[in-house]
N, C-alpha and C. Protein backbone atom coordinates (compact mmCIF):
# COMPACT_ATOMS: atom_id res chain seq x y z
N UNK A 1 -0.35 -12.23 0.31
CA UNK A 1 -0.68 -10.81 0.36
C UNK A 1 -1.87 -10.64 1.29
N UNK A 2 -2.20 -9.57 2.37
CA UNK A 2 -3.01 -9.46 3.12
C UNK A 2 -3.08 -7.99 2.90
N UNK A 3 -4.43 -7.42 2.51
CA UNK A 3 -5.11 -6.38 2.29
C UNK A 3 -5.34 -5.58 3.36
N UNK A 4 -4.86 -4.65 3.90
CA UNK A 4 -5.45 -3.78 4.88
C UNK A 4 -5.43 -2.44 4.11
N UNK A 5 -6.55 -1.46 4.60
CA UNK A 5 -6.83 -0.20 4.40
C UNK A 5 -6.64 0.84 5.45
N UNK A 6 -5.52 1.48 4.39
CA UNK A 6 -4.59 2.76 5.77
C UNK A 6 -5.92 4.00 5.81
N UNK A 7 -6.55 3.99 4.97
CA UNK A 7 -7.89 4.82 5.11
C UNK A 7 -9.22 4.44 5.23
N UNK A 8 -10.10 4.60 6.02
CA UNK A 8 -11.42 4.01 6.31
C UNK A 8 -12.75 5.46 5.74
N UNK A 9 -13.18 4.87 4.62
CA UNK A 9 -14.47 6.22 4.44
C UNK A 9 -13.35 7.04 3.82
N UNK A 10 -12.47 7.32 3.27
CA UNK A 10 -11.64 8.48 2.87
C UNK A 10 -10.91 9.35 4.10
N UNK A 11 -10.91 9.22 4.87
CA UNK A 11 -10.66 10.06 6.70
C UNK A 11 -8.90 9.07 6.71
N UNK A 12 -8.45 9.63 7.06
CA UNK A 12 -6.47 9.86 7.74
C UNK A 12 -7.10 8.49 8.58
N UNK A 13 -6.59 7.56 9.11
CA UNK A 13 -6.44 6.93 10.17
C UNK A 13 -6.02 7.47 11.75
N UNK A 14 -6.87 7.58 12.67
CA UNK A 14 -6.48 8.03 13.55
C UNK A 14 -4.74 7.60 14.39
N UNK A 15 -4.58 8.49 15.60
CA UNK A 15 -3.28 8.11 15.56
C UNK A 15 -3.44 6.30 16.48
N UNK A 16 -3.71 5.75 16.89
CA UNK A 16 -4.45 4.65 17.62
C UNK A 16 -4.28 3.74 16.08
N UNK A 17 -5.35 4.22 15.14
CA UNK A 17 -5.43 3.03 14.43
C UNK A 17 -4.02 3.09 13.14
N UNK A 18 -3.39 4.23 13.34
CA UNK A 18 -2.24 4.12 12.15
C UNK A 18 -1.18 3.07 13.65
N UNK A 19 -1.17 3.14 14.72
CA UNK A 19 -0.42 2.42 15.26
C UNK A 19 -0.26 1.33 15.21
N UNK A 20 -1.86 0.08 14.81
CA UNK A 20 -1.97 -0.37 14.70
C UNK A 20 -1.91 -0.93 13.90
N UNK A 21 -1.90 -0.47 12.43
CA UNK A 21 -1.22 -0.70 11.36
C UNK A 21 -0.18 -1.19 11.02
N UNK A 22 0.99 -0.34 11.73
CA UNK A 22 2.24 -0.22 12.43
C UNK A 22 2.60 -1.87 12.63
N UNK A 23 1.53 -2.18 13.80
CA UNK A 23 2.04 -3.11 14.02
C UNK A 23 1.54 -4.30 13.72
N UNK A 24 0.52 -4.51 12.70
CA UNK A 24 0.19 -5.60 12.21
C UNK A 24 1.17 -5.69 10.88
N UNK A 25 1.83 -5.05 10.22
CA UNK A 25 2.65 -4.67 9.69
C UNK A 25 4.08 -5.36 9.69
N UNK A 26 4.32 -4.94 11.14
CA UNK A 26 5.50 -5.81 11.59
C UNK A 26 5.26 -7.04 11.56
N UNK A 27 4.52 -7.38 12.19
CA UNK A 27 4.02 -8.83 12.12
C UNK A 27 3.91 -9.69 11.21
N UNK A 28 3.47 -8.85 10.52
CA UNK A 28 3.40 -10.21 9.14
C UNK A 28 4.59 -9.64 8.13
N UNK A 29 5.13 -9.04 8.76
CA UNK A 29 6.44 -8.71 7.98
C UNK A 29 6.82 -7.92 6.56
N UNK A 30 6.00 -7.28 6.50
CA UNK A 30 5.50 -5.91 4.96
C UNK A 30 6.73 -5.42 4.63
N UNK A 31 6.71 -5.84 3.24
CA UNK A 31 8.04 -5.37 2.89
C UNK A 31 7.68 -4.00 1.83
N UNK A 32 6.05 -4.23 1.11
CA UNK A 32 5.50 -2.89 0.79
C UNK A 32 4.57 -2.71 0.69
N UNK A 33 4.18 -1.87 0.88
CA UNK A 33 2.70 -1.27 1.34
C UNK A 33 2.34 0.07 -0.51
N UNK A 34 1.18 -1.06 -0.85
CA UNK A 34 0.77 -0.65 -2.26
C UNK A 34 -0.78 0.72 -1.83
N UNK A 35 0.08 1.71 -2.63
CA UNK A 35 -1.43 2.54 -2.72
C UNK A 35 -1.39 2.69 -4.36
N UNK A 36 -3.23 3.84 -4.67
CA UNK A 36 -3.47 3.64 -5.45
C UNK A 36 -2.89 5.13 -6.01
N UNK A 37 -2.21 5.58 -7.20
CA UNK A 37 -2.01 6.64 -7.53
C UNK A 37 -3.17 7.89 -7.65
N UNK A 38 -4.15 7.71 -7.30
CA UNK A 38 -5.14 8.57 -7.98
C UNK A 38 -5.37 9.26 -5.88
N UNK A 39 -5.00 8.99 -5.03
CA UNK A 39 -5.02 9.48 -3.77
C UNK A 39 -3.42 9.69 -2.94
N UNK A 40 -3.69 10.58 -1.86
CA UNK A 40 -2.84 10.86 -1.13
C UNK A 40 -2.01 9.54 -0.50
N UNK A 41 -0.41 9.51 -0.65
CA UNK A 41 0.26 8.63 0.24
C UNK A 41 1.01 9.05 0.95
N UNK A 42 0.62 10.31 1.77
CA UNK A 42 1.25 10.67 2.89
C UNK A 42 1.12 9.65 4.36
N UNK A 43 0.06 9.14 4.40
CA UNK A 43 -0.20 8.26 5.68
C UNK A 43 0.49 7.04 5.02
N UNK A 44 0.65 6.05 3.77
CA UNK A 44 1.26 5.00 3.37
C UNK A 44 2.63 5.40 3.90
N UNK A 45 3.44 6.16 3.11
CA UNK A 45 4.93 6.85 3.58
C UNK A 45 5.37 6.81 4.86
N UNK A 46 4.22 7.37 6.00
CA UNK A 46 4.65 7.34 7.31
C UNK A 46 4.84 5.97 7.67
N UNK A 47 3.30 4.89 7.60
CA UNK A 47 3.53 3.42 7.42
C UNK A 47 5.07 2.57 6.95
N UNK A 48 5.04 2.85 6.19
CA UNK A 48 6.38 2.05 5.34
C UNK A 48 8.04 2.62 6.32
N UNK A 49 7.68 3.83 6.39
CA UNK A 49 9.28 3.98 7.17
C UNK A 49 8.95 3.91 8.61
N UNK A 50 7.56 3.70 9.03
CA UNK A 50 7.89 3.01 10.25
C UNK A 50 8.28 1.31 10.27
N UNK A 51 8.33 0.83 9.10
CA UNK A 51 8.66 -0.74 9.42
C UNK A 51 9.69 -0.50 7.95
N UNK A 52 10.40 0.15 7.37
CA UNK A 52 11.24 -0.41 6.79
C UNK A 52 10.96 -0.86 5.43
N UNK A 53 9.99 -0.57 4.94
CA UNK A 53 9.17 -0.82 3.44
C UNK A 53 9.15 0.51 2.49
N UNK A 54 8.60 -0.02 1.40
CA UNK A 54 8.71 0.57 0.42
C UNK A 54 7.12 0.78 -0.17
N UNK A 55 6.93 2.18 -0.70
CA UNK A 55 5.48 2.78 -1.04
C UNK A 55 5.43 2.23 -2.75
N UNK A 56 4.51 1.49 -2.95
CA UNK A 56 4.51 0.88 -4.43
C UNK A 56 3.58 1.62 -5.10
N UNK A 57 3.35 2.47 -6.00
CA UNK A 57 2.08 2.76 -6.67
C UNK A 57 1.26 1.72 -7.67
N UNK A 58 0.27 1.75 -7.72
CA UNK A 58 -0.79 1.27 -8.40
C UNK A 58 -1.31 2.20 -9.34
N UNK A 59 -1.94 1.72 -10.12
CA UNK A 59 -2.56 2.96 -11.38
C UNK A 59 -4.06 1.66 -11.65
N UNK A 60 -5.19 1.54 -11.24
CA UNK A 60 -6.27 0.65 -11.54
C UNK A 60 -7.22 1.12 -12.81
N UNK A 61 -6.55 2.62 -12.85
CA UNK A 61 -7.54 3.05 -14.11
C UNK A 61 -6.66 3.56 -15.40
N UNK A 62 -5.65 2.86 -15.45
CA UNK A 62 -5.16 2.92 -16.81
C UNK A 62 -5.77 2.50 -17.79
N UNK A 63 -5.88 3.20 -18.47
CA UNK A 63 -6.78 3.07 -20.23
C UNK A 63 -7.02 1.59 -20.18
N UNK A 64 -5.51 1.50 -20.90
CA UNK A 64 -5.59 -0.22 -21.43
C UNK A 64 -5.39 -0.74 -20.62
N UNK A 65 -6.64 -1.55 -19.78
CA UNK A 65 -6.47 -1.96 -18.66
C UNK A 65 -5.99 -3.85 -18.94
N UNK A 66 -6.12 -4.51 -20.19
CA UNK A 66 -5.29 -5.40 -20.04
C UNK A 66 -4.25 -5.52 -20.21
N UNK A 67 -3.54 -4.58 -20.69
CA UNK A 67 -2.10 -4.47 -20.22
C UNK A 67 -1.67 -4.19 -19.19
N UNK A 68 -2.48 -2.88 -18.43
CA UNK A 68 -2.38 -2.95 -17.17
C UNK A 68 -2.59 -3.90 -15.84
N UNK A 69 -2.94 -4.88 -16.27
CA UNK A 69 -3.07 -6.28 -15.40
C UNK A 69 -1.89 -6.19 -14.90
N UNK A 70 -1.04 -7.41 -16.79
CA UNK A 70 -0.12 -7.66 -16.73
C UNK A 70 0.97 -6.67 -15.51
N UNK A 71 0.93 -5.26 -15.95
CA UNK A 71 1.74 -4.14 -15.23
C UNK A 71 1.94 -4.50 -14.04
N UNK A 72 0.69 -4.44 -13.36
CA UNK A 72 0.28 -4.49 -11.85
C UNK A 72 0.74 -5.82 -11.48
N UNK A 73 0.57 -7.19 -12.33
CA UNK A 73 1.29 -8.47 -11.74
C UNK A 73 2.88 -8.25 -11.34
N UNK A 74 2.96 -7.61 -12.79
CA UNK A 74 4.61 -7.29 -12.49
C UNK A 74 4.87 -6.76 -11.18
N UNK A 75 4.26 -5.82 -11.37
CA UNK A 75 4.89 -4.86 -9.93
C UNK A 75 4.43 -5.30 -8.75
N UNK A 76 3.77 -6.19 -8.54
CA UNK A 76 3.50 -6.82 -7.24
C UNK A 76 3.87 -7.63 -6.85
N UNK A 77 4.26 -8.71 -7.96
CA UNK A 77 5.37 -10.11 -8.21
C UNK A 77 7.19 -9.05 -7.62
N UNK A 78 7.72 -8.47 -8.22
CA UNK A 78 8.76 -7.93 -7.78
C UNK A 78 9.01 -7.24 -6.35
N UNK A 79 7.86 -6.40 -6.06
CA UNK A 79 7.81 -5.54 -4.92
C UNK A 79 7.68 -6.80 -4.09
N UNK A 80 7.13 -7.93 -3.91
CA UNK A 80 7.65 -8.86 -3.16
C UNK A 80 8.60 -9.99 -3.09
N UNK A 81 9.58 -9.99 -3.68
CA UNK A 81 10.20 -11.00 -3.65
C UNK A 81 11.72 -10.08 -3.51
């Protein structure tokens, strides 16, 4: 898993650096691109159907957050394989 941030400071990614995204993306071959439910995934969405992926939500502030671990393993273990 390699972490990149489609937002820098809260600000859209310019069009330059969503390109670039784009294509580091391709590259390492993203099959989905995880945001967090509590913000906008209009810029993730554009990301993902430019390479063919899928928008995964996250939830980091669910109550019971040790169940929510588990949750989040799940869904990150599946969304990649």
């Amino acid at each position: 898993i390699i972490q990149e941030a489609v937002e820098t400071g809260g600000k859209e990614p310019t069009p330059r650096a969503l390109s670039e995204l784009i294509n580091l993306a391709r590259e390492e071959n993203a099959a989905a691109i995880f945001v967090q439910k509590q913000f906008p995934v209009a810029t993730a969405e554009t990301l993902a159907k430019a390479i063919n992926a899928v928008v995964v939500p996250l939830n980091p502030l669910e109550k019971n957050w040790l169940e929510n671990i588990q949750t989040m393993g799940d869904t990150l273990a599946k969304s990649l394989l």
